[in-house]
N, C-alpha and C. Protein backbone atom coordinates (compact mmCIF):
# COMPACT_ATOMS: atom_id res chain seq x y z
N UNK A 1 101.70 266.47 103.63
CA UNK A 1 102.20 266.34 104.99
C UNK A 1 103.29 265.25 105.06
N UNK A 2 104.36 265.62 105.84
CA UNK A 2 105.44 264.68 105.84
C UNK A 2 105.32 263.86 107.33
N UNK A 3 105.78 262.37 107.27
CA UNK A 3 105.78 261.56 108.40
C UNK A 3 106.62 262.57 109.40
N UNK A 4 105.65 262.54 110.83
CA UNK A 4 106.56 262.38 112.02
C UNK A 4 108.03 262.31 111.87
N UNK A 5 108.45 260.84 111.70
CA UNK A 5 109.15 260.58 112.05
C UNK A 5 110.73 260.77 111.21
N UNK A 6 110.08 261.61 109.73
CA UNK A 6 111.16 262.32 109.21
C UNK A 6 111.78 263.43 109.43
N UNK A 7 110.09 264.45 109.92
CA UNK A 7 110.97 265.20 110.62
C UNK A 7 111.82 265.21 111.68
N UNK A 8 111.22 264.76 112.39
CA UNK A 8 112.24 264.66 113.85
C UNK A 8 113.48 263.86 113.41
N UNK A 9 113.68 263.41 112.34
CA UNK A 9 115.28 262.79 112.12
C UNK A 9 115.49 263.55 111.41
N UNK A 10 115.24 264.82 110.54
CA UNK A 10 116.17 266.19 110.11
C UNK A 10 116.30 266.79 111.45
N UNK A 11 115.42 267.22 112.06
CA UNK A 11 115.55 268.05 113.37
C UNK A 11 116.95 267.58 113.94
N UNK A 12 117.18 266.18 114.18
CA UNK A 12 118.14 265.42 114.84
C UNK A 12 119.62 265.85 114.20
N UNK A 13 119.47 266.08 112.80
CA UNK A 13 120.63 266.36 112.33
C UNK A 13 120.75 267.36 112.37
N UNK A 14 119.96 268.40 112.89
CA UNK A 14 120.31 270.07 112.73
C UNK A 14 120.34 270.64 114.19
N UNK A 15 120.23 269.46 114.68
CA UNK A 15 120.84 269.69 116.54
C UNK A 15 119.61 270.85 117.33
N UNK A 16 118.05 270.09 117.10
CA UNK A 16 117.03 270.76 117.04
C UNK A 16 116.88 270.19 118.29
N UNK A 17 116.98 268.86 118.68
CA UNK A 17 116.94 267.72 119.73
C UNK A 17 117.22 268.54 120.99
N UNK A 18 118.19 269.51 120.86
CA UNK A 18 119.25 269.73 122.23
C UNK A 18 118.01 270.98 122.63
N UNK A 19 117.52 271.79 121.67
CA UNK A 19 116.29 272.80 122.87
C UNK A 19 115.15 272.55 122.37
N UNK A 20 114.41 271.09 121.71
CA UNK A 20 113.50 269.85 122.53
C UNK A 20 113.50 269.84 123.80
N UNK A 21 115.17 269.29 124.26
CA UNK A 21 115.52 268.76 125.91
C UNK A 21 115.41 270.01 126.97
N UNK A 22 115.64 271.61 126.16
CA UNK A 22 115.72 272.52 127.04
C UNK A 22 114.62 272.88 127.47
N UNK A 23 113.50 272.73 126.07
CA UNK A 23 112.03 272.98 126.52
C UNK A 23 111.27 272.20 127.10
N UNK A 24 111.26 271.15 126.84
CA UNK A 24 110.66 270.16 128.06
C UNK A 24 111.20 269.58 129.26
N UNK A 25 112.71 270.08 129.30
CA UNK A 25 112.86 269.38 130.94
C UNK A 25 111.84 270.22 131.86
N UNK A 26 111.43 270.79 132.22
CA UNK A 26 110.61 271.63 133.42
C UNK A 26 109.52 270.63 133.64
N UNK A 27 108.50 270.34 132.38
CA UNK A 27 107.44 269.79 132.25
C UNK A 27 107.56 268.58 132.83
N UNK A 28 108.54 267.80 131.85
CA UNK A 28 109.20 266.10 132.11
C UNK A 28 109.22 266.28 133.60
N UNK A 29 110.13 266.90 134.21
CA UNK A 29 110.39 267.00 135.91
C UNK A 29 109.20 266.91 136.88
N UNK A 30 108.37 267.65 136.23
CA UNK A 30 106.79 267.69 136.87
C UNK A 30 105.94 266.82 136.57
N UNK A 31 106.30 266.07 135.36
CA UNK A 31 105.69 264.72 135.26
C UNK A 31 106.05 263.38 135.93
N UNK A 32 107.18 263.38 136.04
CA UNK A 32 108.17 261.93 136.58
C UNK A 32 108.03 261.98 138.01
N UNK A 33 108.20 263.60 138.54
CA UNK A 33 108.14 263.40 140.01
C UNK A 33 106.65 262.75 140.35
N UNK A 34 105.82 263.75 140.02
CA UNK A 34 104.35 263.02 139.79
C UNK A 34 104.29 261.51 139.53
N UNK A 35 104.61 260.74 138.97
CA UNK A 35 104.65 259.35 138.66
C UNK A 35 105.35 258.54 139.72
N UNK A 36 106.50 259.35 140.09
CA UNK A 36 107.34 258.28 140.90
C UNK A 36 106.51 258.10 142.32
N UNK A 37 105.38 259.06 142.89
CA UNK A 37 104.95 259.20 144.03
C UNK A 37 103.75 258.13 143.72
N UNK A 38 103.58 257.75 142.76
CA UNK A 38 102.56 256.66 142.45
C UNK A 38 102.97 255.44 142.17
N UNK A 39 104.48 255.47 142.07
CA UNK A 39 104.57 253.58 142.12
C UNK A 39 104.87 253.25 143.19
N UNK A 40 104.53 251.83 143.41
CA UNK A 40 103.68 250.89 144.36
C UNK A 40 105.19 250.20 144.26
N UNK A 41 107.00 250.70 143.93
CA UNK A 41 107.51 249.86 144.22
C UNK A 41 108.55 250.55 144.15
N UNK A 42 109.51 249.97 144.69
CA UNK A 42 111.22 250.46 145.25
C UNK A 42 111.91 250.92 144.06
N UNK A 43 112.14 249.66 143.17
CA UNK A 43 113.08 249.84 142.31
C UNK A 43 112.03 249.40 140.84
N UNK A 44 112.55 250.33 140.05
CA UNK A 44 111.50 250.10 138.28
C UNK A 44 112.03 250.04 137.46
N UNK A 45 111.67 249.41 136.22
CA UNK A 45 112.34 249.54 135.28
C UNK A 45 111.43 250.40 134.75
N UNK A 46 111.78 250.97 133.33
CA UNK A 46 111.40 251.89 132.80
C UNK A 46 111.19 252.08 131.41
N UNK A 47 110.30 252.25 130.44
CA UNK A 47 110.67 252.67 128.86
C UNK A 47 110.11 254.16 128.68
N UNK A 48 111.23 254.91 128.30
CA UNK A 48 110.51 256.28 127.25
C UNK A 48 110.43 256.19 125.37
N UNK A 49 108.91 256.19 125.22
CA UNK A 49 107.97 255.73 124.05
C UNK A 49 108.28 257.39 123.56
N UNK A 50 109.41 257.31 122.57
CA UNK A 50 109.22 258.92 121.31
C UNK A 50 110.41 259.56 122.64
N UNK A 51 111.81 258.66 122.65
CA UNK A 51 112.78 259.55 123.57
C UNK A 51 113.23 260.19 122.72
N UNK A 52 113.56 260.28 121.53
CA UNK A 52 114.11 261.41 121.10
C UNK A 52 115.67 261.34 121.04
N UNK A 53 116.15 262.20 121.53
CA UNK A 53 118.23 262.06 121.89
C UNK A 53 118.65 261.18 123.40
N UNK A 54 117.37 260.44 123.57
CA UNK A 54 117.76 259.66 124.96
C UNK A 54 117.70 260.51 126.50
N UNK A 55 117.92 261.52 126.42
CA UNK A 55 117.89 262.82 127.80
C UNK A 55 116.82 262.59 128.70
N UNK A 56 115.57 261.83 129.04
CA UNK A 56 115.11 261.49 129.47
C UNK A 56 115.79 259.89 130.11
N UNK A 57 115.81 258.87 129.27
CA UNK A 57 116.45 257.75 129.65
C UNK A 57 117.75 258.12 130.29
N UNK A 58 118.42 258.65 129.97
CA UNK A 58 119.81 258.91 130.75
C UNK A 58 119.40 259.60 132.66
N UNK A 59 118.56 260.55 132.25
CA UNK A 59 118.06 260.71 133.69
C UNK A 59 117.37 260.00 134.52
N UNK A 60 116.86 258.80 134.10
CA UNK A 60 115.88 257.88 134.55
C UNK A 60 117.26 257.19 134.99
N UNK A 61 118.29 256.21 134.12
CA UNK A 61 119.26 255.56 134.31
C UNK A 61 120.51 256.02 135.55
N UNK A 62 120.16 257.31 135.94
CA UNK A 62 121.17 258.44 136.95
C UNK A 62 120.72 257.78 138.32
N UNK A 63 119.52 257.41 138.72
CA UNK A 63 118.93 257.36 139.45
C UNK A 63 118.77 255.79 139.90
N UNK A 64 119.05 255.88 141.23
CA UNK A 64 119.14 254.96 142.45
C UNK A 64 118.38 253.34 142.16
N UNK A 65 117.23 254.17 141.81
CA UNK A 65 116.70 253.09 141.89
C UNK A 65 115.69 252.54 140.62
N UNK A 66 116.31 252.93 139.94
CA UNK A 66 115.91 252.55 138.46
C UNK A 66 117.06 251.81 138.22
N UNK A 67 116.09 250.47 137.58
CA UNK A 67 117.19 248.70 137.10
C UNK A 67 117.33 248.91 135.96
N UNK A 68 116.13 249.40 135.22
CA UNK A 68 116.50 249.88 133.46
C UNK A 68 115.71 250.73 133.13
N UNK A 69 116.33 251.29 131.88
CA UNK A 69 115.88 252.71 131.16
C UNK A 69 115.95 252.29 129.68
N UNK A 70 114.65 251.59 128.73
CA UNK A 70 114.78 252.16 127.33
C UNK A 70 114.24 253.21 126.82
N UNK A 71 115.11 253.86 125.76
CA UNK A 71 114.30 254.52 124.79
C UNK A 71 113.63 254.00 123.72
N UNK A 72 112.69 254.21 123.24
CA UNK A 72 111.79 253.55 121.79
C UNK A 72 111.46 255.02 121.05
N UNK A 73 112.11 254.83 119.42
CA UNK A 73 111.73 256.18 118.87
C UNK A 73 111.87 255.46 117.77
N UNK A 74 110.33 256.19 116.76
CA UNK A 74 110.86 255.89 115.13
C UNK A 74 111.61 256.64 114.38
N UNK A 75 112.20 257.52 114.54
CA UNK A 75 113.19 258.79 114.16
C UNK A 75 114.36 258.12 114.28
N UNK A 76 114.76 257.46 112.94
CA UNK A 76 116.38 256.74 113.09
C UNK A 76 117.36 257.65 113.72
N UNK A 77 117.70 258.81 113.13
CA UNK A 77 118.31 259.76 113.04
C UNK A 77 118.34 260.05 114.80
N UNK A 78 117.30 260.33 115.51
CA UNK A 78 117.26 260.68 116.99
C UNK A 78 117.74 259.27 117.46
N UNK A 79 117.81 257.95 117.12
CA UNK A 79 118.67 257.17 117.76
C UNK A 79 119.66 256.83 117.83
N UNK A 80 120.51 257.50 116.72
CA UNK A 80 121.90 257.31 116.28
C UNK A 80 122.13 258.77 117.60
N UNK A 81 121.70 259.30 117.72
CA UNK A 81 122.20 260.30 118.04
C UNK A 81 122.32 260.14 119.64
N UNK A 82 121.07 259.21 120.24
CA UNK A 82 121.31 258.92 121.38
C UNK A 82 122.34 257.51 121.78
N UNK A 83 122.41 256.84 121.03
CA UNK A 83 124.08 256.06 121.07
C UNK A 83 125.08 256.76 120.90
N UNK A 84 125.11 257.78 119.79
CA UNK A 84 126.56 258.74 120.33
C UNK A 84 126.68 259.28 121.59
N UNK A 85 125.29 259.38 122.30
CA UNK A 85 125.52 260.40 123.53
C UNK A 85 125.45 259.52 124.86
N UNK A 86 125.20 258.20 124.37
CA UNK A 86 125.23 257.27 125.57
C UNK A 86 125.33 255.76 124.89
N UNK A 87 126.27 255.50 124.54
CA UNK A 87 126.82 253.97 124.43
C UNK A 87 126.50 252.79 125.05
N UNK A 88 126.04 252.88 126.09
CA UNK A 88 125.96 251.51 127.20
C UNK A 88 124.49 251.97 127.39
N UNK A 89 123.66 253.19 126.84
CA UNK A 89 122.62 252.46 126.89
C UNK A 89 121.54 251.87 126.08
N UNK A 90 120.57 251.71 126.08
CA UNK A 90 119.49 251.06 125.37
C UNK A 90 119.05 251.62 124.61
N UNK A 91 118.60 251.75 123.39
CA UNK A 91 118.20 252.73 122.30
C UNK A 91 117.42 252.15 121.20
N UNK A 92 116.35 251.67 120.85
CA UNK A 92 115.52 250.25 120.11
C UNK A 92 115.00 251.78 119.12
N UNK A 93 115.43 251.84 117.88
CA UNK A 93 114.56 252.00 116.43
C UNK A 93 113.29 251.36 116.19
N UNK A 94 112.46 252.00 116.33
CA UNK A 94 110.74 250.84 116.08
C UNK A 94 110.20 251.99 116.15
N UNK A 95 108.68 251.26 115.10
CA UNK A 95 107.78 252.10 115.29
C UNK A 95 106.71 251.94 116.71
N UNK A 96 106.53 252.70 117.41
CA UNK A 96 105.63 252.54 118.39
C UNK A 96 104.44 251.63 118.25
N UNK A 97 103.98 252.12 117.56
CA UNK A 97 102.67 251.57 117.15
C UNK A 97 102.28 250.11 117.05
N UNK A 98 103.63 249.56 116.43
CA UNK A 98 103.79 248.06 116.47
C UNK A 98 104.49 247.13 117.49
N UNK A 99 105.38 247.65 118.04
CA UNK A 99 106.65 247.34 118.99
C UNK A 99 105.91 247.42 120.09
N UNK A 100 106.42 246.41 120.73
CA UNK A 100 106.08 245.55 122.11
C UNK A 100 107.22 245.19 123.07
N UNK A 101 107.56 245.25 123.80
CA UNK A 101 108.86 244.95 125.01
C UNK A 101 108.93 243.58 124.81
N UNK A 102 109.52 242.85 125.63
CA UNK A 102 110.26 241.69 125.72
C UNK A 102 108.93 241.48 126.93
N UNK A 103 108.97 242.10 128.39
CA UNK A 103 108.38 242.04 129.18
C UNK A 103 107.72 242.94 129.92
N UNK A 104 106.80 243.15 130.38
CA UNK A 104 105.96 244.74 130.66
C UNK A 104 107.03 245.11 131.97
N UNK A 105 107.03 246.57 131.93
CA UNK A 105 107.53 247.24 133.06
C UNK A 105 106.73 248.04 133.75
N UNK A 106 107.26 248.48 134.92
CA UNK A 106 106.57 249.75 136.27
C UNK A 106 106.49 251.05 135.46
N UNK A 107 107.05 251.42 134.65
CA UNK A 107 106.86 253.12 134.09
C UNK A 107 106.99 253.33 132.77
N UNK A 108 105.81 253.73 132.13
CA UNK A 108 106.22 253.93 130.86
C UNK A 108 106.15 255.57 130.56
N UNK A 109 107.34 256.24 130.06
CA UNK A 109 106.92 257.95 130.18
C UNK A 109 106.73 258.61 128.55
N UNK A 110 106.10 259.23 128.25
CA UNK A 110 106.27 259.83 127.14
C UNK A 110 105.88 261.30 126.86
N UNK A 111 106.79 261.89 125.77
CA UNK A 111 106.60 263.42 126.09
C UNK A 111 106.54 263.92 124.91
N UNK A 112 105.16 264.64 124.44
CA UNK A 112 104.83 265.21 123.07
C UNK A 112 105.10 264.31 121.71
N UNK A 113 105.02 262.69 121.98
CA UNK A 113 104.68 262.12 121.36
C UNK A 113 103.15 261.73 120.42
N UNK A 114 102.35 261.31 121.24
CA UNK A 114 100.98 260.52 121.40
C UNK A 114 100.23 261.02 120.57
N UNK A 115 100.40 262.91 119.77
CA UNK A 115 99.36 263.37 118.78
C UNK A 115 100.31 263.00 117.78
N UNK A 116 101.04 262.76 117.11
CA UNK A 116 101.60 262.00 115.98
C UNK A 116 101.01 260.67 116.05
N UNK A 117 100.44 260.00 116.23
CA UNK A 117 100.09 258.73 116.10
C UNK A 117 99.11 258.45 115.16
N UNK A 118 98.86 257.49 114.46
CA UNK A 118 97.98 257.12 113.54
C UNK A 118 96.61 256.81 114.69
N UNK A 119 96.89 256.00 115.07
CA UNK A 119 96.15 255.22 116.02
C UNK A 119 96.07 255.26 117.70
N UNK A 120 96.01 256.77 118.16
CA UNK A 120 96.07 256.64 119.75
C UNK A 120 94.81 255.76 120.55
N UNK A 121 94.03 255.46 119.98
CA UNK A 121 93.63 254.56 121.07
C UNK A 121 93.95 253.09 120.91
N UNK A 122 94.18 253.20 120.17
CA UNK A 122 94.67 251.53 119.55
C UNK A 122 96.43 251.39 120.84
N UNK A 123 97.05 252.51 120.29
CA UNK A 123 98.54 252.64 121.00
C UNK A 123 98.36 252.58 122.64
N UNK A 124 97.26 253.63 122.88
CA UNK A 124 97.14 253.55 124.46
C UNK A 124 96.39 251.97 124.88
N UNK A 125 95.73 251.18 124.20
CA UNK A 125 95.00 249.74 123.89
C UNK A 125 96.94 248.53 124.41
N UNK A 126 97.73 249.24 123.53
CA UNK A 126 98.44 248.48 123.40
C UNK A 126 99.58 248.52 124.60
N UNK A 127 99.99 249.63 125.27
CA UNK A 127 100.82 250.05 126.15
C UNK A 127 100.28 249.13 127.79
N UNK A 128 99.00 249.55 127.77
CA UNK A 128 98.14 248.98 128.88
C UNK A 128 98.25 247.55 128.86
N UNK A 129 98.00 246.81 127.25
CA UNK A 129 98.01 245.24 127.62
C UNK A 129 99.37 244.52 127.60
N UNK A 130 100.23 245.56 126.51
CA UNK A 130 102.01 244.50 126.34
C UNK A 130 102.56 245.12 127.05
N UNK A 131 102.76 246.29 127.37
CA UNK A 131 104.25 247.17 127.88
C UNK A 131 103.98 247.51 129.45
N UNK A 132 102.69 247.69 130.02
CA UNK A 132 102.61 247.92 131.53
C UNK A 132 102.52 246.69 132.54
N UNK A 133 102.84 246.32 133.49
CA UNK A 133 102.89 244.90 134.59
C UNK A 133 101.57 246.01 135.26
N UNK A 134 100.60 245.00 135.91
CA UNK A 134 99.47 245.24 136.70
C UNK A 134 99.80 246.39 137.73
N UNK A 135 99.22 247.49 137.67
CA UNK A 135 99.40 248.57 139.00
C UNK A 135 100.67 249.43 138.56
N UNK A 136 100.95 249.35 137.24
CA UNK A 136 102.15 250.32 136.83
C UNK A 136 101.62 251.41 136.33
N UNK A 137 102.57 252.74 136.01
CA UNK A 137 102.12 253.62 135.79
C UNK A 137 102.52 253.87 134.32
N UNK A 138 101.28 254.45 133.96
CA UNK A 138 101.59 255.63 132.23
C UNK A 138 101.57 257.20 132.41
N UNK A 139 103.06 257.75 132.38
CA UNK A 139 102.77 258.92 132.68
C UNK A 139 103.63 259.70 131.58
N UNK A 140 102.58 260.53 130.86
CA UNK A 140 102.69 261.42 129.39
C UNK A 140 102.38 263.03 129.66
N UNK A 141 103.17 263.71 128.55
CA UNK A 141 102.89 264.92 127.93
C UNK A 141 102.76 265.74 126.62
N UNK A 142 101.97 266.14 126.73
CA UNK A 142 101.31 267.15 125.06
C UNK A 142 101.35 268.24 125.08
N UNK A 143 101.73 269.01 124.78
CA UNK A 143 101.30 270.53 124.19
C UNK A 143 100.46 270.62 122.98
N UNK A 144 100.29 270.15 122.65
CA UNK A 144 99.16 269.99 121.18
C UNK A 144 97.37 268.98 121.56
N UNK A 145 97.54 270.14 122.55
CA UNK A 145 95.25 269.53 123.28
C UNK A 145 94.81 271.32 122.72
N UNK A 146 93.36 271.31 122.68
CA UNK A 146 92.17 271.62 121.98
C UNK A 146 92.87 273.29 122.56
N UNK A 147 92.57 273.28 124.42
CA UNK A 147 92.63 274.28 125.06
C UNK A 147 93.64 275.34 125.26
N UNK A 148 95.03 274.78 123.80
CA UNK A 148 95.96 275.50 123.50
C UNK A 148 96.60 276.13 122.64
N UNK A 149 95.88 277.56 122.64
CA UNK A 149 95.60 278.25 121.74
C UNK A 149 96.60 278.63 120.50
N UNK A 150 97.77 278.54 121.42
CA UNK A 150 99.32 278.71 120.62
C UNK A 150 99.50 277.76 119.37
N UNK A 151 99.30 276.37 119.53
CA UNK A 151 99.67 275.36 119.20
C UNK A 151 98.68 274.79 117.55
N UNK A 152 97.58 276.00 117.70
CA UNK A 152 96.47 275.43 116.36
C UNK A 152 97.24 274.98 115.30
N UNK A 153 98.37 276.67 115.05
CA UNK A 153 98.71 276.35 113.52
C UNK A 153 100.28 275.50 113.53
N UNK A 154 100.47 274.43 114.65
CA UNK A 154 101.21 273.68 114.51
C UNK A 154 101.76 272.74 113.34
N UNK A 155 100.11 272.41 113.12
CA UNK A 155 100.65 270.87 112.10
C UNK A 155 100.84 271.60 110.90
N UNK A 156 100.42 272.94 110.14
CA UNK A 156 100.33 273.32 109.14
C UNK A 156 102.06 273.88 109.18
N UNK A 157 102.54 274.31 110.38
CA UNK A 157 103.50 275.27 110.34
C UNK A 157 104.69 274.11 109.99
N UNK A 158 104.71 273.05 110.80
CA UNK A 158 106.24 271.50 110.64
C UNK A 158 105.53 271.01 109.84
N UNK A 159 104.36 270.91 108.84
CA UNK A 159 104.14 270.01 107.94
C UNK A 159 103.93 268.49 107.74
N UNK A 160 103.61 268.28 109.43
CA UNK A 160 103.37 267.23 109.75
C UNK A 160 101.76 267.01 109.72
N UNK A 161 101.34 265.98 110.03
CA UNK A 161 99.67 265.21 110.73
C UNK A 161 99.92 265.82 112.13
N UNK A 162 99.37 265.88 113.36
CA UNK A 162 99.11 265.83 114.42
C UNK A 162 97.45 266.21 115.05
N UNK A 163 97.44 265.19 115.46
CA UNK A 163 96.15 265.17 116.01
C UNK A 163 95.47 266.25 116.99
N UNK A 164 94.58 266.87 117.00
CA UNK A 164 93.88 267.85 118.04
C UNK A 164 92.75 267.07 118.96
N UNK A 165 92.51 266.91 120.11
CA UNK A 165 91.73 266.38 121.06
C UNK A 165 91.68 267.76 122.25
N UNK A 166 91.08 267.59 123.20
CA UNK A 166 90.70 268.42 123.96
C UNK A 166 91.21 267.66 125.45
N UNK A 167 91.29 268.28 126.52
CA UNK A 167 91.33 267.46 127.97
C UNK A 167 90.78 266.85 128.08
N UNK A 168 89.56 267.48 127.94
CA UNK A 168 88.24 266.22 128.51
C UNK A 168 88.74 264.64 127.60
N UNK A 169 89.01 264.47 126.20
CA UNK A 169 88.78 263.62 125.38
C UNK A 169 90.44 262.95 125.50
N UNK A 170 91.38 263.30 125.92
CA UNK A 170 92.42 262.98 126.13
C UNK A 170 92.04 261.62 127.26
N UNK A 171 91.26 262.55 128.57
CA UNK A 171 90.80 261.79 129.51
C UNK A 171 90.34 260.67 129.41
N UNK A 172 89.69 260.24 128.23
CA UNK A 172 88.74 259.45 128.02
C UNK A 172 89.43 258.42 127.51
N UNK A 173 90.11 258.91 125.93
CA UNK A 173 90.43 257.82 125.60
C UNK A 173 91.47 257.17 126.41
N UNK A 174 92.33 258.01 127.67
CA UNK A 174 93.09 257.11 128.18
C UNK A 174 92.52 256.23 129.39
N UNK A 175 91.15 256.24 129.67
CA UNK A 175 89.97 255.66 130.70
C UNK A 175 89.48 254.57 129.80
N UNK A 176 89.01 254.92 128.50
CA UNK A 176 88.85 253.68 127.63
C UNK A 176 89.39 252.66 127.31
N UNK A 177 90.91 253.09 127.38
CA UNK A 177 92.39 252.05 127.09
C UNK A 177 92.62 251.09 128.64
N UNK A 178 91.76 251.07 129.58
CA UNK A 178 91.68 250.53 130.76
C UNK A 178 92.86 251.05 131.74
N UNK A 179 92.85 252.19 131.71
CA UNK A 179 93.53 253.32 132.95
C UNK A 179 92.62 253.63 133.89
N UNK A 180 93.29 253.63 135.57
CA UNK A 180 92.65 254.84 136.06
C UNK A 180 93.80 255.91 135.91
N UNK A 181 93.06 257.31 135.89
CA UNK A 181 93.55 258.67 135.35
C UNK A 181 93.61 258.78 137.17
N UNK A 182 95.33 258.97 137.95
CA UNK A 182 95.14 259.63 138.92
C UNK A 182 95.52 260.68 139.37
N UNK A 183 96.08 261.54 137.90
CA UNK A 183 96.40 262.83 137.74
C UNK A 183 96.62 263.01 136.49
N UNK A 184 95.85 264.50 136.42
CA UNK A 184 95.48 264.80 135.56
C UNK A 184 95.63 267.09 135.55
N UNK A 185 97.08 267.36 134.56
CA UNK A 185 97.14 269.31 135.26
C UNK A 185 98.30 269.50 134.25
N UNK A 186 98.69 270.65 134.11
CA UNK A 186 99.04 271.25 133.40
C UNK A 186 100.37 271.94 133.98
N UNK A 187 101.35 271.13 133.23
CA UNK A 187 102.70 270.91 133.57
C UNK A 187 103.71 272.37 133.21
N UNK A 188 104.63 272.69 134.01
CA UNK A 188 105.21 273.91 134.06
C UNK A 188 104.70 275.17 133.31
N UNK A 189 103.58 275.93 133.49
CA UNK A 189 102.92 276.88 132.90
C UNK A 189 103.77 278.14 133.46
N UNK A 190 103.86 279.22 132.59
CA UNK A 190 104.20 280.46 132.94
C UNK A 190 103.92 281.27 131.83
N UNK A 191 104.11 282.65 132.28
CA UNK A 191 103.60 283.78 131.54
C UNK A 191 103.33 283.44 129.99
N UNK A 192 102.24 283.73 129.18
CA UNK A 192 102.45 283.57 127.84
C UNK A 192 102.37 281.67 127.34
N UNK A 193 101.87 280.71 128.58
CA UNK A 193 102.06 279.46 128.28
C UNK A 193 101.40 278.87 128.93
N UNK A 194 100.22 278.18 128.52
CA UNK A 194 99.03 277.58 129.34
C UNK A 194 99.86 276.49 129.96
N UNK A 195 101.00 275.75 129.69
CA UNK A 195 101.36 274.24 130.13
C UNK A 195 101.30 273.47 128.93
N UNK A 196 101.52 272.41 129.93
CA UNK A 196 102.06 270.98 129.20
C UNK A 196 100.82 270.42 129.88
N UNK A 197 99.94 269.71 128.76
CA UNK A 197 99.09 268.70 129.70
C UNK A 197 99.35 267.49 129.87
N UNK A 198 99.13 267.31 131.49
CA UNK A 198 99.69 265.84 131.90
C UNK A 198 99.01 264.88 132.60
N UNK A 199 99.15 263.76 131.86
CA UNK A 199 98.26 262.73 132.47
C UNK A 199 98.79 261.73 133.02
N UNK A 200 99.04 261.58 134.59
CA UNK A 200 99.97 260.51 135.01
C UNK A 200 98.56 259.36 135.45
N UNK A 201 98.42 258.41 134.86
CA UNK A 201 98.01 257.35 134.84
C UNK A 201 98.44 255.92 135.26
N UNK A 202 97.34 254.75 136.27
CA UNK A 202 97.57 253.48 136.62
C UNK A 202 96.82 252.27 136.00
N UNK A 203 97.49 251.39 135.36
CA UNK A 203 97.01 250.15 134.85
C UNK A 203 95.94 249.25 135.67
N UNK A 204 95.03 249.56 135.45
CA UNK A 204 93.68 248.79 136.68
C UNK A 204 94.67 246.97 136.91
N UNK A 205 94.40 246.68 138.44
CA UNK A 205 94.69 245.26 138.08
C UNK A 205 93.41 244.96 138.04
């Protein structure tokens, strides 16, 4: 099995990134709107954890009332690629797992990251205590949970690790990591496609 984070930096060079962005904007849209109706504040800053070509941060950065937008990805390759496509903005190479902000922010978003991880409860452990300010939100998406049938022969098919969990256990460990879960559904579904499962989550104060 090859790291994560090599593939997604061949993907990056074979311009795999650009219908990534086509297939998950629907989901992302149904996640963020969801999130934004849960912060407790005007203006946020923001990090997307596994942005990929930045297309998320750039849409976060479009918007009124967002002060900042990083991306964090270990896929060198997907960050070179999001400085070519946006210069002035923020783009940090790190591995998740270890990497910590400067200072916690209001939104942290992430999308079909979280089953590549060595360590998701340790990561969701870590988002909650360095990267979120009290009463902020964690709001994520997966296509790779138990209840999706498409997705089994994933890790065998990219040759990656990725983890299998179920809803229920998704739930948990992000209740264990000291979240309340205040939504919790299955993001742009249509014919032939159970969804995206999504868990928009608040940092207990």
């Amino acid at each position: 099995m090859r790291d994560a984070t090599e593939v997604f930096s061949e993907w990056a060079e074979k311009g795999k990134d650009l219908g990534m962005e086509r297939g998950h904007a629907p989901a992302v849209g149904e996640i963020l709107n969801t999130a934004f109706a849960e912060l407790d504040c005007d203006a946020f800053h923001a990090i997307d954890a596994g942005c990929g070509n930045g297309w998320v941060v750039r849409r976060l950065n479009e918007m009124k009332d967002c002060q900042s937008a990083i991306g964090i990805d270990g896929a060198g390759a997907m960050i070179e690629k999001a400085k070519e496509i946006d210069s002035q903005g923020m783009y940090i190479h790190a591995n998740l797992e270890s990497w910590k902000p400067e200072k916690p922010v209001d939104l942290i978003h992430s999308m079909e990251v979280l089953y590549y991880l060595d360590d998701i409860p340790q990561f969701l452990a870590s988002v909650n205590r360095d990267w979120l300010r009290k009463g902020g939100v964690f709001a994520f998406g997966i296509d790779h949970y138990l209840e999706n049938e498409d997705c089994h022969g994933w890790s065998e098919k990219v040759g990656t690790k990725m983890a299998m969990h179920s809803e229920l256990e998704w739930r948990e460990m992000v209740q264990n990591a000291g979240f309340e879960v205040v939504q919790m559904f299955r993001a742009a579904p249509r014919e032939g496609w159970v969804g995206t499962l999504a868990i928009v989550a608040r940092k207990r104060n």
